[in-house]
C-alpha atoms as a PDB file:
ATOM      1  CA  UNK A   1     166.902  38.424   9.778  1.00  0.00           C
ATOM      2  CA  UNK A   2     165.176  37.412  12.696  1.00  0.00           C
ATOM      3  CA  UNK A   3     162.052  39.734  14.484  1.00  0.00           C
ATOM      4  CA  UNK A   4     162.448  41.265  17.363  1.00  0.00           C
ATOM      5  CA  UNK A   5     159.347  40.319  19.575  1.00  0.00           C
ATOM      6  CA  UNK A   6     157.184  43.948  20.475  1.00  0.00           C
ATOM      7  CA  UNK A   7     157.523  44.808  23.942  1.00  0.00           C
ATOM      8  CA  UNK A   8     154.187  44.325  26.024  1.00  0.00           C
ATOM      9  CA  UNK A   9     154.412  48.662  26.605  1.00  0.00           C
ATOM     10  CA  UNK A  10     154.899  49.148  22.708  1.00  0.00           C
ATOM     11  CA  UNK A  11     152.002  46.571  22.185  1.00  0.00           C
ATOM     12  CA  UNK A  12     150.183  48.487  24.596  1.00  0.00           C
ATOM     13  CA  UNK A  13     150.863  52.047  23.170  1.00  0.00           C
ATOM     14  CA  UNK A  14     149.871  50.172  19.025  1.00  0.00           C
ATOM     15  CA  UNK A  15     146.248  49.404  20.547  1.00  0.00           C
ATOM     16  CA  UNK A  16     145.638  52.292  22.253  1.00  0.00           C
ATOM     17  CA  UNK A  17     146.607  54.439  19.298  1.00  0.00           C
ATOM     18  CA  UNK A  18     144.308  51.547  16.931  1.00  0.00           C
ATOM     19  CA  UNK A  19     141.139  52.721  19.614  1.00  0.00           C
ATOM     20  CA  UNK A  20     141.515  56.351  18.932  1.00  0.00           C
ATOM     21  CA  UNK A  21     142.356  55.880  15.076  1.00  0.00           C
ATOM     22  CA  UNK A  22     139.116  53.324  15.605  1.00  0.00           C
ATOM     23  CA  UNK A  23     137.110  56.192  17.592  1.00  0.00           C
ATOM     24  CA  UNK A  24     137.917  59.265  14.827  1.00  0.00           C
ATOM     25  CA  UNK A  25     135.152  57.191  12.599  1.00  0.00           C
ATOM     26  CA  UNK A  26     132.404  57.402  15.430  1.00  0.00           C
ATOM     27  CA  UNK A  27     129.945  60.324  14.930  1.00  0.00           C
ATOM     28  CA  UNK A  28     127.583  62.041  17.053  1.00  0.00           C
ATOM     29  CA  UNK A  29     124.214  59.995  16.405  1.00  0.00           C
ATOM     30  CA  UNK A  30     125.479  56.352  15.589  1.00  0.00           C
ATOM     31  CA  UNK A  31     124.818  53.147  17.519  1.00  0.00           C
ATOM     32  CA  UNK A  32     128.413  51.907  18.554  1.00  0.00           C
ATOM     33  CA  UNK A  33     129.344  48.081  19.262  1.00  0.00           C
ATOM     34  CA  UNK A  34     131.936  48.660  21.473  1.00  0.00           C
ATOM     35  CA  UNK A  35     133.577  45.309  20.477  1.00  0.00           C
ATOM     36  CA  UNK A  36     135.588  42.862  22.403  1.00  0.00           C
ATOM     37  CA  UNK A  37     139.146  42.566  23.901  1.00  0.00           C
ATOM     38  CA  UNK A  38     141.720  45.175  25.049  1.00  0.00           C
ATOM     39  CA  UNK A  39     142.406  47.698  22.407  1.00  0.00           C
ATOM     40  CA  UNK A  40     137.927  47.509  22.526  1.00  0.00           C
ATOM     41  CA  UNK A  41     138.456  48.732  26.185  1.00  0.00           C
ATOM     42  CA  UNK A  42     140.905  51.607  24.661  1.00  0.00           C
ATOM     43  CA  UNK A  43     138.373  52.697  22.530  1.00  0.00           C
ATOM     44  CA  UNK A  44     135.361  53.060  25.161  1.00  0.00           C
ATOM     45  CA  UNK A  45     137.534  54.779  27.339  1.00  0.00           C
ATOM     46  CA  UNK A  46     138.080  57.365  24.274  1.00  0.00           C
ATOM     47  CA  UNK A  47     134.161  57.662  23.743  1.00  0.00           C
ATOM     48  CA  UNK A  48     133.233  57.977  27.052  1.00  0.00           C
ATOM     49  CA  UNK A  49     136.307  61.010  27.268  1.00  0.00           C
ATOM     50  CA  UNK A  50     134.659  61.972  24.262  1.00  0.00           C
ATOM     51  CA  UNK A  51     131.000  61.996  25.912  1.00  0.00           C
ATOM     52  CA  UNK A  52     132.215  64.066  28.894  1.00  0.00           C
ATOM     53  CA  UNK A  53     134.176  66.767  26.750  1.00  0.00           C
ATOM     54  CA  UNK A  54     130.804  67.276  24.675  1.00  0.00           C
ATOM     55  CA  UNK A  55     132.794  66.262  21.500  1.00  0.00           C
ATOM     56  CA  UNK A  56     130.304  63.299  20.655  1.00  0.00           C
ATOM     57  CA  UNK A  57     126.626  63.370  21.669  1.00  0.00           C
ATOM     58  CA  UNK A  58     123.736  60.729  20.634  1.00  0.00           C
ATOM     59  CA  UNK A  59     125.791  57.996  20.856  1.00  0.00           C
ATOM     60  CA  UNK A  60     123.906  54.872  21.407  1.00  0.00           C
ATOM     61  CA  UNK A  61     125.760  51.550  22.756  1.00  0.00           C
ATOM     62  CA  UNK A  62     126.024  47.922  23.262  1.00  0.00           C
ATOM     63  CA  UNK A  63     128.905  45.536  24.238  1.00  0.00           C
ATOM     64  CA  UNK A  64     129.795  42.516  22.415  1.00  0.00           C
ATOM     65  CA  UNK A  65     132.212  40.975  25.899  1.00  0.00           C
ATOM     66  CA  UNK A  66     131.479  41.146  29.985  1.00  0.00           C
ATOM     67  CA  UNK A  67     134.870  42.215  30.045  1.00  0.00           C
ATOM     68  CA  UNK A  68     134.109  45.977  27.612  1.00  0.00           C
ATOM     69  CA  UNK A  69     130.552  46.207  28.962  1.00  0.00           C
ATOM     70  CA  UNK A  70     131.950  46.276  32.913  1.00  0.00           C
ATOM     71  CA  UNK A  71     134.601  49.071  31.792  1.00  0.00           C
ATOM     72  CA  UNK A  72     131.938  51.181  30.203  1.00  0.00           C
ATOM     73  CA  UNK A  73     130.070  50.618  33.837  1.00  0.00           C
ATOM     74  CA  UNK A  74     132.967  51.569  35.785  1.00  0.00           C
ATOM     75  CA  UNK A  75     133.531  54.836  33.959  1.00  0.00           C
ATOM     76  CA  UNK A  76     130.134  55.593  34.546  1.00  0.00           C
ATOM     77  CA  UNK A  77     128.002  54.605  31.956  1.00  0.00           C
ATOM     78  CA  UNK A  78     124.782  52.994  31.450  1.00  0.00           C
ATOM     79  CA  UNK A  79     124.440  49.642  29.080  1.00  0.00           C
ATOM     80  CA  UNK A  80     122.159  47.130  28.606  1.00  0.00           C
ATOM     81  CA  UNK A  81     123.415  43.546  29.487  1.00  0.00           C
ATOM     82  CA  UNK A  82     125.615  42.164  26.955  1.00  0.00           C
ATOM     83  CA  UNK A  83     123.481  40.733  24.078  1.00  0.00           C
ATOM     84  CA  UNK A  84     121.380  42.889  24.703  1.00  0.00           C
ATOM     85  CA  UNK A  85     119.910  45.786  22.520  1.00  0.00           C
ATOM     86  CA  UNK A  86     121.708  49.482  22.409  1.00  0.00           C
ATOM     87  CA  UNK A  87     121.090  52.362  25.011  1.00  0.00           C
ATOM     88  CA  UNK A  88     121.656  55.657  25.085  1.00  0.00           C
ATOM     89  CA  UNK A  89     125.083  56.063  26.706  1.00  0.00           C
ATOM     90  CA  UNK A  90     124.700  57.738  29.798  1.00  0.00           C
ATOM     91  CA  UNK A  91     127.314  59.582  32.516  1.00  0.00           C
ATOM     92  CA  UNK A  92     127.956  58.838  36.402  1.00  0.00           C
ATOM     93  CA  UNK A  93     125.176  61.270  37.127  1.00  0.00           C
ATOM     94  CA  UNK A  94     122.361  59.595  35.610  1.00  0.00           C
ATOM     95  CA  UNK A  95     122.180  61.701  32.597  1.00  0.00           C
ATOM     96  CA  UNK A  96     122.042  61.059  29.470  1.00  0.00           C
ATOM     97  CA  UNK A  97     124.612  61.706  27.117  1.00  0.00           C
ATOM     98  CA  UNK A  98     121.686  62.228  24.068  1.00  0.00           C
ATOM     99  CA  UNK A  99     120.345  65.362  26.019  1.00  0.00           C
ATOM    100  CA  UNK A 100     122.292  68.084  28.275  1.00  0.00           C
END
């Protein structure tokens, strides 16, 4: 019986579900590596919906790829250079996510 190769939406729609299994273990007060590679990008775009709905605070951050730490930029967010140590997450308005 041969496999039937996983269609690139169905591979899509496994990591994105992975990133918010991933993101149910992140708690309000932990230091996050955001990790590295797609279903990484899944899973800050969770947090950071996370962040804005008030459901996580204290969250402190640092990528591990270019690729995770730009996506975290472009929805808003405030991280140090990659290889760098974590910062407090913060939104598009300059505020951090640690304090209302």
């Amino acid at each position: 019986m041969s496999e039937t190769p996983t269609s690139p939406d169905a591979q899509t729609r496994f990591k994105q579900e992975a990133a918010r299994y991933a993101v149910t273990y992140v708690q309000s007060g932990m230091i996050v590596g955001l990790g590295t590679g797609s279903t990484a990008i899944f899973a800050t775009r969770h947090i950071a919906e996370l962040l804005d709905r008030g459901q996580l605070r204290d969250i402190r951050a640092f990528a591990t790829s270019k690729a995770v730490w730009a996506e975290a930029v472009r929805l808003g967010t405030r991280l140090p250079a990659v290889g760098k140590r974590a910062a407090p997450l913060m939104n598009r308005f300059g505020r951090s996510w640690l304090r209302p």
